[in-house]
PDBML (XML) file of the C-alpha atoms, coordinates in Angstrom:
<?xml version="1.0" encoding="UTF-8" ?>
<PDBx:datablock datablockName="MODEL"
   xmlns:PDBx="http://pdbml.pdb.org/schema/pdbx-v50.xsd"
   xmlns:xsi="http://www.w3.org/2001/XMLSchema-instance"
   xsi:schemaLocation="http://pdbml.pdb.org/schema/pdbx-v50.xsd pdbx-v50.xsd">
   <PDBx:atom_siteCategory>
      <PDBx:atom_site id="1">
         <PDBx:B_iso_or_equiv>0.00</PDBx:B_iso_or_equiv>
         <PDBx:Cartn_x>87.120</PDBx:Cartn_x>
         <PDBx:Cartn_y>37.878</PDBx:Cartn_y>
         <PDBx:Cartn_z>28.097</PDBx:Cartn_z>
         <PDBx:auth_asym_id>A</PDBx:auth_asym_id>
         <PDBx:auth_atom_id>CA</PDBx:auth_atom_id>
         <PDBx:auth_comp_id>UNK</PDBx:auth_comp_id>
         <PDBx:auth_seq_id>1</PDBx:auth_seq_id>
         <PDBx:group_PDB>ATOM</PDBx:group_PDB>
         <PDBx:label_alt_id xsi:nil="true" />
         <PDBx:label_asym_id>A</PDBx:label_asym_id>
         <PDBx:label_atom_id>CA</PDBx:label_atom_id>
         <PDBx:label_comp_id>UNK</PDBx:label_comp_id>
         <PDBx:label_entity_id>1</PDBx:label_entity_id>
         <PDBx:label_seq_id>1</PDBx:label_seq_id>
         <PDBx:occupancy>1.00</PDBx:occupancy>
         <PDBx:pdbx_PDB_model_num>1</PDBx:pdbx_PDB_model_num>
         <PDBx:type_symbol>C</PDBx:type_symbol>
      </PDBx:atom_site>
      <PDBx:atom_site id="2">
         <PDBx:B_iso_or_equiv>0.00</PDBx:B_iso_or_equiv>
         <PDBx:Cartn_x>86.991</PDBx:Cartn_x>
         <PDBx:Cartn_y>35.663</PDBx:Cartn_y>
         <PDBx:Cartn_z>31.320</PDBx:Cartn_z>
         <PDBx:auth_asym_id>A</PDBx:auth_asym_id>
         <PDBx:auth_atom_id>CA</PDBx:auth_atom_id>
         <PDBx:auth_comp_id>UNK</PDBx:auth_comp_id>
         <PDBx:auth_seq_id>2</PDBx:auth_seq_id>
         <PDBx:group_PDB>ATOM</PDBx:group_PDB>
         <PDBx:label_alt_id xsi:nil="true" />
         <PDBx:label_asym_id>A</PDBx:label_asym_id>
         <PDBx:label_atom_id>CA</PDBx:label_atom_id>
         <PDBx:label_comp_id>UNK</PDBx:label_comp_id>
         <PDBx:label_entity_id>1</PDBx:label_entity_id>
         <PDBx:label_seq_id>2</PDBx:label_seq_id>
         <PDBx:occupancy>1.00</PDBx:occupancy>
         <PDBx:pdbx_PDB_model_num>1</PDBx:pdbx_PDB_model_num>
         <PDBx:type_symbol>C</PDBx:type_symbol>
      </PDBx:atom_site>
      <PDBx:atom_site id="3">
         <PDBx:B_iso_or_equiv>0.00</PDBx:B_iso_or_equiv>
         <PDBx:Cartn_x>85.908</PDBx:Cartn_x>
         <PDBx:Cartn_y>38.408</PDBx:Cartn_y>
         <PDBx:Cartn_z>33.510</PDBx:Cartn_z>
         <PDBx:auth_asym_id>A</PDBx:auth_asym_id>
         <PDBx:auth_atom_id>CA</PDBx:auth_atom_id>
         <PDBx:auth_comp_id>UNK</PDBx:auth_comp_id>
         <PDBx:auth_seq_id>3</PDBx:auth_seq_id>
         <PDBx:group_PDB>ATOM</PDBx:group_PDB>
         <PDBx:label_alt_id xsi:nil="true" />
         <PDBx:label_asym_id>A</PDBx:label_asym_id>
         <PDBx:label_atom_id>CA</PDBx:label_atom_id>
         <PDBx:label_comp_id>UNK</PDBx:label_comp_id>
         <PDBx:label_entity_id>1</PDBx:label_entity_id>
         <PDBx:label_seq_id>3</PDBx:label_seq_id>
         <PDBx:occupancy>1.00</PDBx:occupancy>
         <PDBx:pdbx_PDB_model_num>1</PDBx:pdbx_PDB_model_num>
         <PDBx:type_symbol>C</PDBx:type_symbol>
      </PDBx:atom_site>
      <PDBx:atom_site id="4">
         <PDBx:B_iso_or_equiv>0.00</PDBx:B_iso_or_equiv>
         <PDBx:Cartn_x>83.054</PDBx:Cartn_x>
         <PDBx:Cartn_y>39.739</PDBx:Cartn_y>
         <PDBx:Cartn_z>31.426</PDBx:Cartn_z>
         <PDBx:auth_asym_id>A</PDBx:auth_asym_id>
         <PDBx:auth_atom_id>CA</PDBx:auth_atom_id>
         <PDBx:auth_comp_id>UNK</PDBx:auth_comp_id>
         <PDBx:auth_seq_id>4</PDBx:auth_seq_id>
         <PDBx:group_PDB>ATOM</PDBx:group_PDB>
         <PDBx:label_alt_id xsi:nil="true" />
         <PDBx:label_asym_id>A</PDBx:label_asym_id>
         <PDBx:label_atom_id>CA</PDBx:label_atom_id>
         <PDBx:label_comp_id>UNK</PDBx:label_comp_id>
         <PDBx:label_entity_id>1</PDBx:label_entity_id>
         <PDBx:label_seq_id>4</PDBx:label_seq_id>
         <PDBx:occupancy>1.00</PDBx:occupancy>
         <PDBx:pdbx_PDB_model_num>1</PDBx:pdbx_PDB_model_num>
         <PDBx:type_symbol>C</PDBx:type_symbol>
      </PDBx:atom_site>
      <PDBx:atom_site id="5">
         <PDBx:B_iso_or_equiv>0.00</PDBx:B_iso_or_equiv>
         <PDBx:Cartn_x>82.113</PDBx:Cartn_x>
         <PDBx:Cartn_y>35.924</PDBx:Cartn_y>
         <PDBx:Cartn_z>31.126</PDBx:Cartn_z>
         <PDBx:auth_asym_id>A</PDBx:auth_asym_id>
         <PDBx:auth_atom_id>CA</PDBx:auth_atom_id>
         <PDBx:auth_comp_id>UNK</PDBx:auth_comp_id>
         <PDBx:auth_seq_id>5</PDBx:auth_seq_id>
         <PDBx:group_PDB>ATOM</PDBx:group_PDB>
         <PDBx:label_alt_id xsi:nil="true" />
         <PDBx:label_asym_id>A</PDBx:label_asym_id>
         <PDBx:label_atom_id>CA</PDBx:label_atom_id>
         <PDBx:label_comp_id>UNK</PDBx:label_comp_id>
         <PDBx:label_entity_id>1</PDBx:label_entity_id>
         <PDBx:label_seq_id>5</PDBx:label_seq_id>
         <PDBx:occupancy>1.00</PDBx:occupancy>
         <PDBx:pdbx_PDB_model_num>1</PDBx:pdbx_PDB_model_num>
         <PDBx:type_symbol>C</PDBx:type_symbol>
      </PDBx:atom_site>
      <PDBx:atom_site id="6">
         <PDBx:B_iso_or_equiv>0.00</PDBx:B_iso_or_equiv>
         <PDBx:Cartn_x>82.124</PDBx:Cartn_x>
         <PDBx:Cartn_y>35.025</PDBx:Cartn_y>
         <PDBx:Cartn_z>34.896</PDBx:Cartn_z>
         <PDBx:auth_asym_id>A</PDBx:auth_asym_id>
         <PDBx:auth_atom_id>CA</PDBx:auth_atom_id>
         <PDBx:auth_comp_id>UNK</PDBx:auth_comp_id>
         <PDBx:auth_seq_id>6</PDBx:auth_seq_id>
         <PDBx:group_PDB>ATOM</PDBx:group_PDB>
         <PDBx:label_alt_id xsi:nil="true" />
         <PDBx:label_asym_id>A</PDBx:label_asym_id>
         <PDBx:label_atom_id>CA</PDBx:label_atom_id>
         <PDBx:label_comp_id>UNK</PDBx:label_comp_id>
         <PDBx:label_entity_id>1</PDBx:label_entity_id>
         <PDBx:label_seq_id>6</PDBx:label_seq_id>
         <PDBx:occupancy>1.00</PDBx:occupancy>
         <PDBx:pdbx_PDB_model_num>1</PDBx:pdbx_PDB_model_num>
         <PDBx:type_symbol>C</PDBx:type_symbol>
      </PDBx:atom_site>
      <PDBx:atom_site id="7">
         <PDBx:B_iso_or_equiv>0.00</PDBx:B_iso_or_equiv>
         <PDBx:Cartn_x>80.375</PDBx:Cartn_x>
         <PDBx:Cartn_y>37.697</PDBx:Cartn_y>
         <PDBx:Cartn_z>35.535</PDBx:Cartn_z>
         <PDBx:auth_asym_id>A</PDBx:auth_asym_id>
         <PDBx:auth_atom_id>CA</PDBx:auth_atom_id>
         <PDBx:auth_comp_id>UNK</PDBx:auth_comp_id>
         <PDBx:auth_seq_id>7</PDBx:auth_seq_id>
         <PDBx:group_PDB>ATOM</PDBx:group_PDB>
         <PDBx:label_alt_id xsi:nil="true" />
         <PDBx:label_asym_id>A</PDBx:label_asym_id>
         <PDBx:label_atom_id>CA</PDBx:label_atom_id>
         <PDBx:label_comp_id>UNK</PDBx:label_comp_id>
         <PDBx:label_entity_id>1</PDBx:label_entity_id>
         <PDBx:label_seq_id>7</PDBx:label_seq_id>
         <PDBx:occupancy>1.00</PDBx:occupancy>
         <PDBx:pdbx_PDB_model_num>1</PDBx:pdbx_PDB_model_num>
         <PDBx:type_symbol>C</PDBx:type_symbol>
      </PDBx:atom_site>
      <PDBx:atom_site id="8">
         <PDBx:B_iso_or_equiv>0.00</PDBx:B_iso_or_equiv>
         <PDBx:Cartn_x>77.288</PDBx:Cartn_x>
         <PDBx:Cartn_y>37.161</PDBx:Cartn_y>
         <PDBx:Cartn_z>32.900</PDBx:Cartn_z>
         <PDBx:auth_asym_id>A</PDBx:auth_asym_id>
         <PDBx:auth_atom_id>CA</PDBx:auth_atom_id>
         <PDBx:auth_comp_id>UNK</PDBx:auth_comp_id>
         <PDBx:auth_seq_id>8</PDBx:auth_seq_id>
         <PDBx:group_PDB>ATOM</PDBx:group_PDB>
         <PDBx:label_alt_id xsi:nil="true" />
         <PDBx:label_asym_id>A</PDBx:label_asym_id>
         <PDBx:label_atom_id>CA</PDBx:label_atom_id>
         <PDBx:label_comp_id>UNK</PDBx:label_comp_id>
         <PDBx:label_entity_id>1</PDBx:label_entity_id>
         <PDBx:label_seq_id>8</PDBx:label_seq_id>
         <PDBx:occupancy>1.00</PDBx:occupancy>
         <PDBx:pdbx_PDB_model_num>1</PDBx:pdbx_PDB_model_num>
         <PDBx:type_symbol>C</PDBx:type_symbol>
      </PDBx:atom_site>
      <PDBx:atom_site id="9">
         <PDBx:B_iso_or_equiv>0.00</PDBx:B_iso_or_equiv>
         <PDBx:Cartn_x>76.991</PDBx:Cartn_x>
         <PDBx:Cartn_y>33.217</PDBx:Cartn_y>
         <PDBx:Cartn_z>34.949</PDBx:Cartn_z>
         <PDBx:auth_asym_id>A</PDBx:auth_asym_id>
         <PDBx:auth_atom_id>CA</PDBx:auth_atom_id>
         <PDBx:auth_comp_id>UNK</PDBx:auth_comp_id>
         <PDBx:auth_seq_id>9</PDBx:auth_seq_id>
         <PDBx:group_PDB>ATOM</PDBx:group_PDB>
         <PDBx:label_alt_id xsi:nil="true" />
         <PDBx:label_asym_id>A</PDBx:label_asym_id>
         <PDBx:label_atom_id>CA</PDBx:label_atom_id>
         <PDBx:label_comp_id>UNK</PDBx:label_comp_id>
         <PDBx:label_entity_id>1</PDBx:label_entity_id>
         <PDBx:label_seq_id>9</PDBx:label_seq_id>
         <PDBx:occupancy>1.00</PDBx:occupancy>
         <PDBx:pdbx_PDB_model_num>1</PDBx:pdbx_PDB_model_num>
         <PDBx:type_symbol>C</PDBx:type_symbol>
      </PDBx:atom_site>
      <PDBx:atom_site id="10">
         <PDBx:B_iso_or_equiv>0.00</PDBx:B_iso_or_equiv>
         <PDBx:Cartn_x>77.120</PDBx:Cartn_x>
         <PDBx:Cartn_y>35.236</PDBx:Cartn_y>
         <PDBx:Cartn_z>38.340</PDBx:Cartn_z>
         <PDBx:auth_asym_id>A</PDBx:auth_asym_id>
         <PDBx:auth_atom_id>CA</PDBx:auth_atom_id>
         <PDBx:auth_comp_id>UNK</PDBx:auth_comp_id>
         <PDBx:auth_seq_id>10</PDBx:auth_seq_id>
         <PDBx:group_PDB>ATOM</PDBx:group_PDB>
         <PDBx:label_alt_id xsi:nil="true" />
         <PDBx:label_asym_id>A</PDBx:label_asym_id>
         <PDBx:label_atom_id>CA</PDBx:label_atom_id>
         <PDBx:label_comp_id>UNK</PDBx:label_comp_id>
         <PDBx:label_entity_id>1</PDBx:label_entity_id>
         <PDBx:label_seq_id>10</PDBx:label_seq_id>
         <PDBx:occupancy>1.00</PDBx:occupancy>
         <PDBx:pdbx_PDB_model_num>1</PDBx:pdbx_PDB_model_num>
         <PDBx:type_symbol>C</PDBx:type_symbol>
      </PDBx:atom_site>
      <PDBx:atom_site id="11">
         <PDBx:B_iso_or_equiv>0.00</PDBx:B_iso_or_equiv>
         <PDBx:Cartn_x>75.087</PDBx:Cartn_x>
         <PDBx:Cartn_y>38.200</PDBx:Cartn_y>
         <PDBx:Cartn_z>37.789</PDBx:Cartn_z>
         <PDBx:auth_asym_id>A</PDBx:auth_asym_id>
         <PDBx:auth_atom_id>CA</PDBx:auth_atom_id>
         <PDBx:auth_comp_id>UNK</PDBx:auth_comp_id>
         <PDBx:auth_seq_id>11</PDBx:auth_seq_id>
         <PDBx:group_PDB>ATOM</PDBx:group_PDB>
         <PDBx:label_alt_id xsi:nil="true" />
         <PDBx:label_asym_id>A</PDBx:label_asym_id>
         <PDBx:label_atom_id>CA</PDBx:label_atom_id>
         <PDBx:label_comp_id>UNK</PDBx:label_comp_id>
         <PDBx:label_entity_id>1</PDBx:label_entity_id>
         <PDBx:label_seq_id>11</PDBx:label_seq_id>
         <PDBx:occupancy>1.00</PDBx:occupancy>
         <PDBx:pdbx_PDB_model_num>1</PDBx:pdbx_PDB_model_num>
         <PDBx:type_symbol>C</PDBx:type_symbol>
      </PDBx:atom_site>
      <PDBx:atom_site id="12">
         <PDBx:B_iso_or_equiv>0.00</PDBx:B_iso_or_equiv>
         <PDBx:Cartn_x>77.995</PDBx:Cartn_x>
         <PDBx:Cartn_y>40.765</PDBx:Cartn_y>
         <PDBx:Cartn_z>38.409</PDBx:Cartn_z>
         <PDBx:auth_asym_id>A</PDBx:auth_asym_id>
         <PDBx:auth_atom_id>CA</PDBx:auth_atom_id>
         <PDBx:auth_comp_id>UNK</PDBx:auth_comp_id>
         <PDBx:auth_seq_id>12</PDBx:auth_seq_id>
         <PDBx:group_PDB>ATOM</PDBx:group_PDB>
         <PDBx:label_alt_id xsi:nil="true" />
         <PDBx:label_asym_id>A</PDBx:label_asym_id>
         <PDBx:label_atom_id>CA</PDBx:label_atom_id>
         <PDBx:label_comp_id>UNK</PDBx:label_comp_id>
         <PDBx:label_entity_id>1</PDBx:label_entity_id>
         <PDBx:label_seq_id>12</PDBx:label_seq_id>
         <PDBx:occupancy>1.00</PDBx:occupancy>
         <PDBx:pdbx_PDB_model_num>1</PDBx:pdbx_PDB_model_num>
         <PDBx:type_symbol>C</PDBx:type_symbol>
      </PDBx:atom_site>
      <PDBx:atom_site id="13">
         <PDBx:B_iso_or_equiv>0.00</PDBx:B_iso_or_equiv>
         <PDBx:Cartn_x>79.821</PDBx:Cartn_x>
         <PDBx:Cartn_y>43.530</PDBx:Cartn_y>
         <PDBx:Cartn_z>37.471</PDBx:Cartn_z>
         <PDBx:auth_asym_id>A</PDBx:auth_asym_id>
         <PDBx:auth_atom_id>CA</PDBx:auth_atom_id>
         <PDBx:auth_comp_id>UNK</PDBx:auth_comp_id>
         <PDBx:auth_seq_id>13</PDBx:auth_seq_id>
         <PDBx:group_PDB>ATOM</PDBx:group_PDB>
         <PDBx:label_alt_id xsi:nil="true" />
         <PDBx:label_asym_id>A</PDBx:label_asym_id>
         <PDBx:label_atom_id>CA</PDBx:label_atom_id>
         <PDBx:label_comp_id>UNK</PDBx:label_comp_id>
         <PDBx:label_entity_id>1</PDBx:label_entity_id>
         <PDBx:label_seq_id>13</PDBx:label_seq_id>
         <PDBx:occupancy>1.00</PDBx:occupancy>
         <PDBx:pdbx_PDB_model_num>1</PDBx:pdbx_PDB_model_num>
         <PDBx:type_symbol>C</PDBx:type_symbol>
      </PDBx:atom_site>
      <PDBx:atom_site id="14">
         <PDBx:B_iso_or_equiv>0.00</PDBx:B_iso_or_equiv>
         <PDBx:Cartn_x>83.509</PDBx:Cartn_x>
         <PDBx:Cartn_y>43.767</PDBx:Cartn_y>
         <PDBx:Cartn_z>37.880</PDBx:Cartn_z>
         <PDBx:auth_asym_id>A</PDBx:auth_asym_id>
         <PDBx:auth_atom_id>CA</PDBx:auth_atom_id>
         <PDBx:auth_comp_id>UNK</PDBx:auth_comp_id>
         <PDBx:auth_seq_id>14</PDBx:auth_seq_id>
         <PDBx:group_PDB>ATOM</PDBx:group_PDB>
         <PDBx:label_alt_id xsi:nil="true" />
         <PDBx:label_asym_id>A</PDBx:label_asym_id>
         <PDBx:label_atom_id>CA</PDBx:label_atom_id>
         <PDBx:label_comp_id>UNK</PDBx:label_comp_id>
         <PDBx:label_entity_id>1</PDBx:label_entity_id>
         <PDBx:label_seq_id>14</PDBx:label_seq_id>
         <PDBx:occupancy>1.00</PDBx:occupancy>
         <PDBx:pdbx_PDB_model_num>1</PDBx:pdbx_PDB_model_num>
         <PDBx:type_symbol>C</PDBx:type_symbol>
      </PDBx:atom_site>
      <PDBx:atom_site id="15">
         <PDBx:B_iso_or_equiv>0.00</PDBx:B_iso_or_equiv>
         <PDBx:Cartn_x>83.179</PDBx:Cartn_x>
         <PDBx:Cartn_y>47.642</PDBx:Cartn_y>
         <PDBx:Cartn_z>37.545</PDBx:Cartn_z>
         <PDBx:auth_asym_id>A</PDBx:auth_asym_id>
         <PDBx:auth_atom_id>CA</PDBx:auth_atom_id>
         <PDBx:auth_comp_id>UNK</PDBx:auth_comp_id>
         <PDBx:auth_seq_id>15</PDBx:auth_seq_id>
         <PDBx:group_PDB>ATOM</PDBx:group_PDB>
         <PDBx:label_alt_id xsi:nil="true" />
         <PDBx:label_asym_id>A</PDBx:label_asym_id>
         <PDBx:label_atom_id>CA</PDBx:label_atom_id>
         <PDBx:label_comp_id>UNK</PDBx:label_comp_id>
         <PDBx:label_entity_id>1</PDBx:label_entity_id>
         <PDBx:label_seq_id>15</PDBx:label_seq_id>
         <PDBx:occupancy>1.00</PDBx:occupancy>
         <PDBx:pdbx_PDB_model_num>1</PDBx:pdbx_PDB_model_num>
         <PDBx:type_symbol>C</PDBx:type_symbol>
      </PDBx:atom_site>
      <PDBx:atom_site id="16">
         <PDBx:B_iso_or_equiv>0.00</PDBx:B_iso_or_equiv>
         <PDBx:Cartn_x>81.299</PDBx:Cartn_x>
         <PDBx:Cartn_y>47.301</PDBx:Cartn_y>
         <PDBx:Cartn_z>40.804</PDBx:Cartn_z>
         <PDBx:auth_asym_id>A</PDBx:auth_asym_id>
         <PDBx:auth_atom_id>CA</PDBx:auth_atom_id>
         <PDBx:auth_comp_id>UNK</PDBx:auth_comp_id>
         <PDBx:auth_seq_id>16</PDBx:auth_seq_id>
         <PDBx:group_PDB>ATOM</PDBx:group_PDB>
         <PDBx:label_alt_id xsi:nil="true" />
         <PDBx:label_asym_id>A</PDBx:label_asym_id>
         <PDBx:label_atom_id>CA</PDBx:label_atom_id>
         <PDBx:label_comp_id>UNK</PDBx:label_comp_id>
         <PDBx:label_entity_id>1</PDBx:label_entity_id>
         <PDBx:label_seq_id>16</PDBx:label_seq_id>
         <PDBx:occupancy>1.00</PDBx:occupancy>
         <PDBx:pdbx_PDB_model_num>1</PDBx:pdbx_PDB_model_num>
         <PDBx:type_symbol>C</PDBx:type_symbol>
      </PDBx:atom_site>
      <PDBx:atom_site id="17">
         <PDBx:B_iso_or_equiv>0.00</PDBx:B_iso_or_equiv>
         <PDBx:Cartn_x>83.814</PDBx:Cartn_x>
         <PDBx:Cartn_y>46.087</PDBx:Cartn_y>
         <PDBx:Cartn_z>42.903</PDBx:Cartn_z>
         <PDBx:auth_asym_id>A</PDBx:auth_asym_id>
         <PDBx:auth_atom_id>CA</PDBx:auth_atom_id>
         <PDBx:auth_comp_id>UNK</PDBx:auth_comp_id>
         <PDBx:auth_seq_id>17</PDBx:auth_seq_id>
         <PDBx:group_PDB>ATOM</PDBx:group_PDB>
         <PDBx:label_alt_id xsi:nil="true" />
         <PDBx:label_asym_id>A</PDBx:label_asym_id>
         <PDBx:label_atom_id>CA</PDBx:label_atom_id>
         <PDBx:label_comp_id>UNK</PDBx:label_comp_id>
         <PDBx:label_entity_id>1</PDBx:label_entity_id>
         <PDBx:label_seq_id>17</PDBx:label_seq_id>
         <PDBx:occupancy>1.00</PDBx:occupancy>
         <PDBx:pdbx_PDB_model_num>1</PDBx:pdbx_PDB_model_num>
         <PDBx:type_symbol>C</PDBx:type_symbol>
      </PDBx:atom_site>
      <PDBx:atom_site id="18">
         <PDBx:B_iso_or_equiv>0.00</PDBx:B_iso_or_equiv>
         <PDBx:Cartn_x>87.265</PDBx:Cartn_x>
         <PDBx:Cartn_y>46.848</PDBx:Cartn_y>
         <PDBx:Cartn_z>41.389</PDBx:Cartn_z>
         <PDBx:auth_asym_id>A</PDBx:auth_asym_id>
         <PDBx:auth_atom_id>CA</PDBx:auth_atom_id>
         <PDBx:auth_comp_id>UNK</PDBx:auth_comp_id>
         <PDBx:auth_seq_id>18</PDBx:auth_seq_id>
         <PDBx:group_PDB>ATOM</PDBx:group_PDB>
         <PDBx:label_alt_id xsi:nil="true" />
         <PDBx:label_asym_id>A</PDBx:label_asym_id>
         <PDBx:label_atom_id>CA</PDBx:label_atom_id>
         <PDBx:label_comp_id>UNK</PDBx:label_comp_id>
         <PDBx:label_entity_id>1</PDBx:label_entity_id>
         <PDBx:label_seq_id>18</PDBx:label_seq_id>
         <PDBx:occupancy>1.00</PDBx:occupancy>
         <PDBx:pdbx_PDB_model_num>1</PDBx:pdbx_PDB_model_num>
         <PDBx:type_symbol>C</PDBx:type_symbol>
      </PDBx:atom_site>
      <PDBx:atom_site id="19">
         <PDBx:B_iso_or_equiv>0.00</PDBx:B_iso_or_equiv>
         <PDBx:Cartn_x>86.604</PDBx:Cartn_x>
         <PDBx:Cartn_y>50.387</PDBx:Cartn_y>
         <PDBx:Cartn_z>39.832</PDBx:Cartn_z>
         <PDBx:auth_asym_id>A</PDBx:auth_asym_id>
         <PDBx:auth_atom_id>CA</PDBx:auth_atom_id>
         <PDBx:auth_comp_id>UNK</PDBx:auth_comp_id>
         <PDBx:auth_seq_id>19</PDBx:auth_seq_id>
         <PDBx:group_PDB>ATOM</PDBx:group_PDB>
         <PDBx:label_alt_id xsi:nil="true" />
         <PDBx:label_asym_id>A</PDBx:label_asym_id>
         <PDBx:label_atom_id>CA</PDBx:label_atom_id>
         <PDBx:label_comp_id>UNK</PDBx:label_comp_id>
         <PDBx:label_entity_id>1</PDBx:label_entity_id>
         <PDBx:label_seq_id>19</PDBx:label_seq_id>
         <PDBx:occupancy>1.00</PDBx:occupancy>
         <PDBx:pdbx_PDB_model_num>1</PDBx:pdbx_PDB_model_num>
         <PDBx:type_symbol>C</PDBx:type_symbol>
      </PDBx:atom_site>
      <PDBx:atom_site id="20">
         <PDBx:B_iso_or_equiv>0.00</PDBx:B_iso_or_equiv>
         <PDBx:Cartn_x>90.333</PDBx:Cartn_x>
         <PDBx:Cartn_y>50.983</PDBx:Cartn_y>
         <PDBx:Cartn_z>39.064</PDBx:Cartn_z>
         <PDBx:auth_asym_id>A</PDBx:auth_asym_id>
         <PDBx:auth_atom_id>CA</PDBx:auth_atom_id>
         <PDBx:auth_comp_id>UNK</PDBx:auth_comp_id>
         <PDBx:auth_seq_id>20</PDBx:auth_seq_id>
         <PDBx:group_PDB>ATOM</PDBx:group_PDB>
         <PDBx:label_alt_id xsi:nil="true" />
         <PDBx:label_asym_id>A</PDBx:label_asym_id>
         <PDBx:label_atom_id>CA</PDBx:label_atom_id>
         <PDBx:label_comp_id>UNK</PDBx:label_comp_id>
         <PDBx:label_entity_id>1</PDBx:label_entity_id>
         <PDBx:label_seq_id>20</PDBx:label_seq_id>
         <PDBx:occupancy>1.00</PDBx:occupancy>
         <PDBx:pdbx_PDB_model_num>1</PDBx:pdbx_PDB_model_num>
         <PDBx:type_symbol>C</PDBx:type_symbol>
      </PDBx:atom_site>
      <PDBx:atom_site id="21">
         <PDBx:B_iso_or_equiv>0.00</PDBx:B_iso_or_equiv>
         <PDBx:Cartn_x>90.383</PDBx:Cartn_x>
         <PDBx:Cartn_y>48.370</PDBx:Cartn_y>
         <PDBx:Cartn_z>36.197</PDBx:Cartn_z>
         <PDBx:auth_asym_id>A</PDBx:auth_asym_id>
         <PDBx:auth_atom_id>CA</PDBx:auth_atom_id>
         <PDBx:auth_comp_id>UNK</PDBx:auth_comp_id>
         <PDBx:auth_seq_id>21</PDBx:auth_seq_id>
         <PDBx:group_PDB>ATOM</PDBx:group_PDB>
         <PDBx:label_alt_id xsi:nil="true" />
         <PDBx:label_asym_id>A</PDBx:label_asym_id>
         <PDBx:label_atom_id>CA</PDBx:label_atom_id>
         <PDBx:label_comp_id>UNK</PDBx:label_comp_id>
         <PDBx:label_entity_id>1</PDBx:label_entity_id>
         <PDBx:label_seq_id>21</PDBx:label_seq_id>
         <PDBx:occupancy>1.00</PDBx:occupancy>
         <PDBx:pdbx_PDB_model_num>1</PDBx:pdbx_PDB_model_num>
         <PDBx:type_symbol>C</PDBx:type_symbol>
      </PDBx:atom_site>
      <PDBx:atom_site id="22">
         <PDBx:B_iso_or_equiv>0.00</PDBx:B_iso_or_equiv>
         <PDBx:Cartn_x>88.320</PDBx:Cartn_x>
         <PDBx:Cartn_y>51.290</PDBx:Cartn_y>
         <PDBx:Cartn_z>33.907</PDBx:Cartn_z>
         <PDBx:auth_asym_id>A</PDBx:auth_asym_id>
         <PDBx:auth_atom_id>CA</PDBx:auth_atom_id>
         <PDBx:auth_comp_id>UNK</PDBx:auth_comp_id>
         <PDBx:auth_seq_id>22</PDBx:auth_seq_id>
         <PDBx:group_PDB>ATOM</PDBx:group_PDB>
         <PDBx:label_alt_id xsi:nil="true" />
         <PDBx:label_asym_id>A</PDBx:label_asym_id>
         <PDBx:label_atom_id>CA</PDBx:label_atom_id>
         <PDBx:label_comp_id>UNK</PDBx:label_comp_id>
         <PDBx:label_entity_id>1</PDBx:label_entity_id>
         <PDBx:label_seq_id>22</PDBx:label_seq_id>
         <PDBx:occupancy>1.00</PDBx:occupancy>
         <PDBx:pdbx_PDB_model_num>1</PDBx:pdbx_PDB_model_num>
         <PDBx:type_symbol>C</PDBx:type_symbol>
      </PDBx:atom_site>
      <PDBx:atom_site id="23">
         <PDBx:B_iso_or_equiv>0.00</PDBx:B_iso_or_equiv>
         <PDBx:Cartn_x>91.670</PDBx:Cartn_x>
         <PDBx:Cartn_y>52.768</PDBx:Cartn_y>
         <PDBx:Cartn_z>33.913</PDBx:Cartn_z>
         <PDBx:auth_asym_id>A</PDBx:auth_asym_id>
         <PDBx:auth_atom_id>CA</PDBx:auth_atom_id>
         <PDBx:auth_comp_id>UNK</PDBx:auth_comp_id>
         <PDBx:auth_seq_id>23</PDBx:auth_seq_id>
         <PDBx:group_PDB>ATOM</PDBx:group_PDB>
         <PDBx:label_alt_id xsi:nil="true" />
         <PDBx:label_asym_id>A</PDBx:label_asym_id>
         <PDBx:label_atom_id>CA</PDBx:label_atom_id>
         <PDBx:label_comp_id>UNK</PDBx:label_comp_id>
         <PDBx:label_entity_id>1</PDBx:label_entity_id>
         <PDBx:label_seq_id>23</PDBx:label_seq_id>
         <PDBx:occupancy>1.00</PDBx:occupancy>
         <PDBx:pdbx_PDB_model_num>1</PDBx:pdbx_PDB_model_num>
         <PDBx:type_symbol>C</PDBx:type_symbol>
      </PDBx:atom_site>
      <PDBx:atom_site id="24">
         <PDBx:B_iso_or_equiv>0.00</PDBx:B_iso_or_equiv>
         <PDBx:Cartn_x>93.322</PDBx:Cartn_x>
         <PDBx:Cartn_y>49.673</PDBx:Cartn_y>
         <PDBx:Cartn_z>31.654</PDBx:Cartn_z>
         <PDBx:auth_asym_id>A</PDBx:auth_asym_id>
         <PDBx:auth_atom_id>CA</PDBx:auth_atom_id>
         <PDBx:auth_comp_id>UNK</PDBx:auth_comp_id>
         <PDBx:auth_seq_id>24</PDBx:auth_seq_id>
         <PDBx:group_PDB>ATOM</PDBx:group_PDB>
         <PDBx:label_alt_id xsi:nil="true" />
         <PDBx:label_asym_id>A</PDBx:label_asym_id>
         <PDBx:label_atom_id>CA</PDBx:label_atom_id>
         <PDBx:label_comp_id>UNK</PDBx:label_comp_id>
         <PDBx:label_entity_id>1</PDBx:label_entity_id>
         <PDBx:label_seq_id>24</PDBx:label_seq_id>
         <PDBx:occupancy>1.00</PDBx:occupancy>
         <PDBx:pdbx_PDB_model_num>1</PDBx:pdbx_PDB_model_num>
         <PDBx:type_symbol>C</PDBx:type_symbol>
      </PDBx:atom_site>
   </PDBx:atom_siteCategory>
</PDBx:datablock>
């Protein structure tokens, strides 16, 4: 929930930058 929220107000993508966390 706070990631996905963070990154809509800073135009990112966690998937991007820590591409392991598609695992959990």
């Amino acid at each position: 929930e706070r990631m996905t929220a963070l990154d809509k107000i800073r135009n990112e993508q966690w998937q991007d930058f820590i591409p392991e966390l598609k695992d959990i």
